[in-house]
Protein backbone atom coordinates (compact mmCIF):
# COMPACT_ATOMS: atom_id res chain seq x y z
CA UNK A 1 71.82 13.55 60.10
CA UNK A 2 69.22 12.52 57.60
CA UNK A 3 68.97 9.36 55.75
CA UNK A 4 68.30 9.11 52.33
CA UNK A 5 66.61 5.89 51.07
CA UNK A 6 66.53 4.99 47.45
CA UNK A 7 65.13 1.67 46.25
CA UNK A 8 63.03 -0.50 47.30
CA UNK A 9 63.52 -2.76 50.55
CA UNK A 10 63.12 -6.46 50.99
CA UNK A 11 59.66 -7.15 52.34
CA UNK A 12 58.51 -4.55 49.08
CA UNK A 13 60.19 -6.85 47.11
CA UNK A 14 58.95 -10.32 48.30
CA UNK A 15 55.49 -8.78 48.28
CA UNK A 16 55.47 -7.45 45.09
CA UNK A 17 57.01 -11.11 43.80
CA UNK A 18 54.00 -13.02 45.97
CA UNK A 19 51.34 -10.63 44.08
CA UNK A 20 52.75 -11.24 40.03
CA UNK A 21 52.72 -14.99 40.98
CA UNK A 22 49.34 -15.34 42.19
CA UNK A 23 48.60 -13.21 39.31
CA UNK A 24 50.61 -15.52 37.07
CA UNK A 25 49.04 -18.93 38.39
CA UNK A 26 45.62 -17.78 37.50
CA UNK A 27 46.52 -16.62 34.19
CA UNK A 28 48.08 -20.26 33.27
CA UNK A 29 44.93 -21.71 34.92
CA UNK A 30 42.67 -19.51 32.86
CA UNK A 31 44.70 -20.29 29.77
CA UNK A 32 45.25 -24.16 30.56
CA UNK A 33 40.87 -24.41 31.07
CA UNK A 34 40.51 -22.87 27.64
CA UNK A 35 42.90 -24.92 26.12
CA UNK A 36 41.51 -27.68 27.58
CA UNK A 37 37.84 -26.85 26.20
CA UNK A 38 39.00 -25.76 22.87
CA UNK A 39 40.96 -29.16 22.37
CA UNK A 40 37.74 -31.74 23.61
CA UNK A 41 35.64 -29.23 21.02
CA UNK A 42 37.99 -30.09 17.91
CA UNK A 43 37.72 -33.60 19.19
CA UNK A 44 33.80 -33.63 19.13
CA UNK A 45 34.20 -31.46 16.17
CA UNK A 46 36.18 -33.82 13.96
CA UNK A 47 33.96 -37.23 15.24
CA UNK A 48 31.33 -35.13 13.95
CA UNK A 49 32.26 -34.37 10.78
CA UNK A 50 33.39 -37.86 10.25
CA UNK A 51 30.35 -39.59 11.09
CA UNK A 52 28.17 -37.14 9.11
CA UNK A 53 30.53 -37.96 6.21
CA UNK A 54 29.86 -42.15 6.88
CA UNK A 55 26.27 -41.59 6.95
CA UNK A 56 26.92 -39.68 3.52
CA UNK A 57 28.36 -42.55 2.06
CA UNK A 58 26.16 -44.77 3.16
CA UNK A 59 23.10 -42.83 2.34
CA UNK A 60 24.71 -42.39 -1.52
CA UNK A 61 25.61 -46.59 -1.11
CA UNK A 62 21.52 -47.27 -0.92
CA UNK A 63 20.62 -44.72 -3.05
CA UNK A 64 22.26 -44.68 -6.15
CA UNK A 65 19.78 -47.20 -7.63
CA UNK A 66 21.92 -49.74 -9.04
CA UNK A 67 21.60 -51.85 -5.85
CA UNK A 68 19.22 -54.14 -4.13
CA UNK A 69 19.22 -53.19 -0.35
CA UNK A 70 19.03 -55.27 2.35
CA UNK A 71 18.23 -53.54 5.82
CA UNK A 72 19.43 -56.05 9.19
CA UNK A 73 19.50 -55.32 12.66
CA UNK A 74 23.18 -54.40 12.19
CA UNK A 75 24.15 -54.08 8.94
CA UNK A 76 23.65 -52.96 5.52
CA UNK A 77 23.67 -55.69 2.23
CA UNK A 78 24.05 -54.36 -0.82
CA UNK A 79 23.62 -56.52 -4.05
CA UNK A 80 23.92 -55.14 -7.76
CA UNK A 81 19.71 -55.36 -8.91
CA UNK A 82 19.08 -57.63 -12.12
CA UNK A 83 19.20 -54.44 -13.90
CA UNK A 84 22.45 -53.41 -13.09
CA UNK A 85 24.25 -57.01 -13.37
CA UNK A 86 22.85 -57.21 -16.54
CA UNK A 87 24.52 -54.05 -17.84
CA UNK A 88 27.96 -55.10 -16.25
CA UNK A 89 29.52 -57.31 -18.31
CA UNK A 90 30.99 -60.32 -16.04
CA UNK A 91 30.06 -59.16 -12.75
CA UNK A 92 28.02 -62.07 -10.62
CA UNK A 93 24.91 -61.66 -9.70
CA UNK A 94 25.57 -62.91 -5.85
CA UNK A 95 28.52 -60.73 -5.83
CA UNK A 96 27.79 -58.17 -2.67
CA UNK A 97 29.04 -55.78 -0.85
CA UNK A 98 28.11 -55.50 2.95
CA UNK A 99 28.38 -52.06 5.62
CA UNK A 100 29.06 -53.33 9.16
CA UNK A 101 31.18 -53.03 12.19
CA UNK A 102 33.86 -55.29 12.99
CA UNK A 103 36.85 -54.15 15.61
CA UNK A 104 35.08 -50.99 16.68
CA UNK A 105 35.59 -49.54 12.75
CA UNK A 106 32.33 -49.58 10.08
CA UNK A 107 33.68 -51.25 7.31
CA UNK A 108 32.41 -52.08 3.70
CA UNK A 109 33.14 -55.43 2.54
CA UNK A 110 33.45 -55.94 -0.85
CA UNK A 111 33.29 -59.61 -2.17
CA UNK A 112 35.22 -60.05 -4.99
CA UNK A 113 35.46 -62.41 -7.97
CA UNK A 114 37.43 -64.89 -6.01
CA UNK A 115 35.25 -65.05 -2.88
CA UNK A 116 38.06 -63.06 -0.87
CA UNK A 117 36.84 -60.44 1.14
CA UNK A 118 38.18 -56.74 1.13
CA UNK A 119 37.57 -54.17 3.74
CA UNK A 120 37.28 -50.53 3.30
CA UNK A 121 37.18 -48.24 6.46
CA UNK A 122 34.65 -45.57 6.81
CA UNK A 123 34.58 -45.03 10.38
CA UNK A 124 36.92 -45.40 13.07
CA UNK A 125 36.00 -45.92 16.69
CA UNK A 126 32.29 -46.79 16.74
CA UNK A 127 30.49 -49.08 19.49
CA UNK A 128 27.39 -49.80 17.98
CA UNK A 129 25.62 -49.57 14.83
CA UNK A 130 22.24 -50.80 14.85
CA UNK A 131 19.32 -50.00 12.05
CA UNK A 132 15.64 -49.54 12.93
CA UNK A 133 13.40 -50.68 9.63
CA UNK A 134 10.09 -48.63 9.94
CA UNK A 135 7.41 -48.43 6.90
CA UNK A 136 9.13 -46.35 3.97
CA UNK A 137 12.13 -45.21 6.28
CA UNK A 138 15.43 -46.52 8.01
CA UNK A 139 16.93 -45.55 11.41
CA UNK A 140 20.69 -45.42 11.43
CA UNK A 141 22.19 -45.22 15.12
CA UNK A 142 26.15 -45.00 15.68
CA UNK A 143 27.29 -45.01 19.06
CA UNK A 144 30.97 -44.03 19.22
CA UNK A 145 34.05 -45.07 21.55
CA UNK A 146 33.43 -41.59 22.96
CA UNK A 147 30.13 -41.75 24.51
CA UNK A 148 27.94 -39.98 21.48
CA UNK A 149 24.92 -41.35 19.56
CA UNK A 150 23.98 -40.06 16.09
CA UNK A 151 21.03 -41.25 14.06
CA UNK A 152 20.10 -40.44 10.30
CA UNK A 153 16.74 -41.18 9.30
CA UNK A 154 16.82 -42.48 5.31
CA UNK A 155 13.95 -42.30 3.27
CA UNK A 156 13.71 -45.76 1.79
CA UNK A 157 10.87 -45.26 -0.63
CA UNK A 158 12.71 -45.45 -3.34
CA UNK A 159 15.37 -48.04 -2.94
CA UNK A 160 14.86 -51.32 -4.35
């Protein structure tokens, strides 16, 4: 008498299970790494576009000519020239404005009319930000809560 299998038996089974989950766990593993990477490059991405977009700002701040600029070791004083106080009608002449960092954000602090002090965020999560004054040029450096250091050099030539 002859037997007649059809199917497939237990150990086939069990192996062919053990084979799709190895094959399985590295997929996941392949696809968590990647993840992984693509999420810490939007990261660096975005603190990079946001600090290129501060020193922007800051770069249009002490160049737009209607300021006298003050360059210290860690921060920026702006002051509205003769010139410009002058053409404003009842704006101060001490009144100032000020780019520093204060609770790990650079701020701009505008002084108004009263003597109170306003804040205006321009970068979150920043360390360090320190100004080198060479001969006809400024050294920005920000040092972020993640580790990274970026510099602008400004041309100061023609800033007041």
């Amino acid at each position: 008498m002859s037997r007649i299998t059809k199917g497939y038996t237990l150990l086939e089974c069990v192996l062919a299970m053990a084979m799709i989950d190895v094959i399985m766990f590295l997929c996941v593993s392949i696809f968590y790494a990647i993840y992984k990477d693509y999420n810490s490059t939007i990261v660096r991405a975005k603190e990079y576009t946001c600090v290129n977009d501060a020193f922007r700002f800051i770069e249009y701040q002490i160049t737009k000519g209607n300021k006298k600029v003050e360059f210290e070791t860690n921060e920026i004083v702006l002051q509205p020239s003769e010139i410009y106080a002058e053409q404003e009608a009842g704006v101060p002449k001490d009144k100032s404005e000020c780019i520093l960092v204060e609770n790990n954000n650079l701020y701009i602090v505008h002084v108004s009319y009263s003597g109170k002090n306003t804040l205006d965020r321009i970068l979150k999560g920043v360390n360090e930000f320190t100004i080198e004054k060479k001969k006809g040029y400024v050294i920005i450096n920000i040092l972020t809560q993640e580790g990274n250091r970026y510099c602008k050099c400004m041309n100061t030539k023609f800033i007041q």
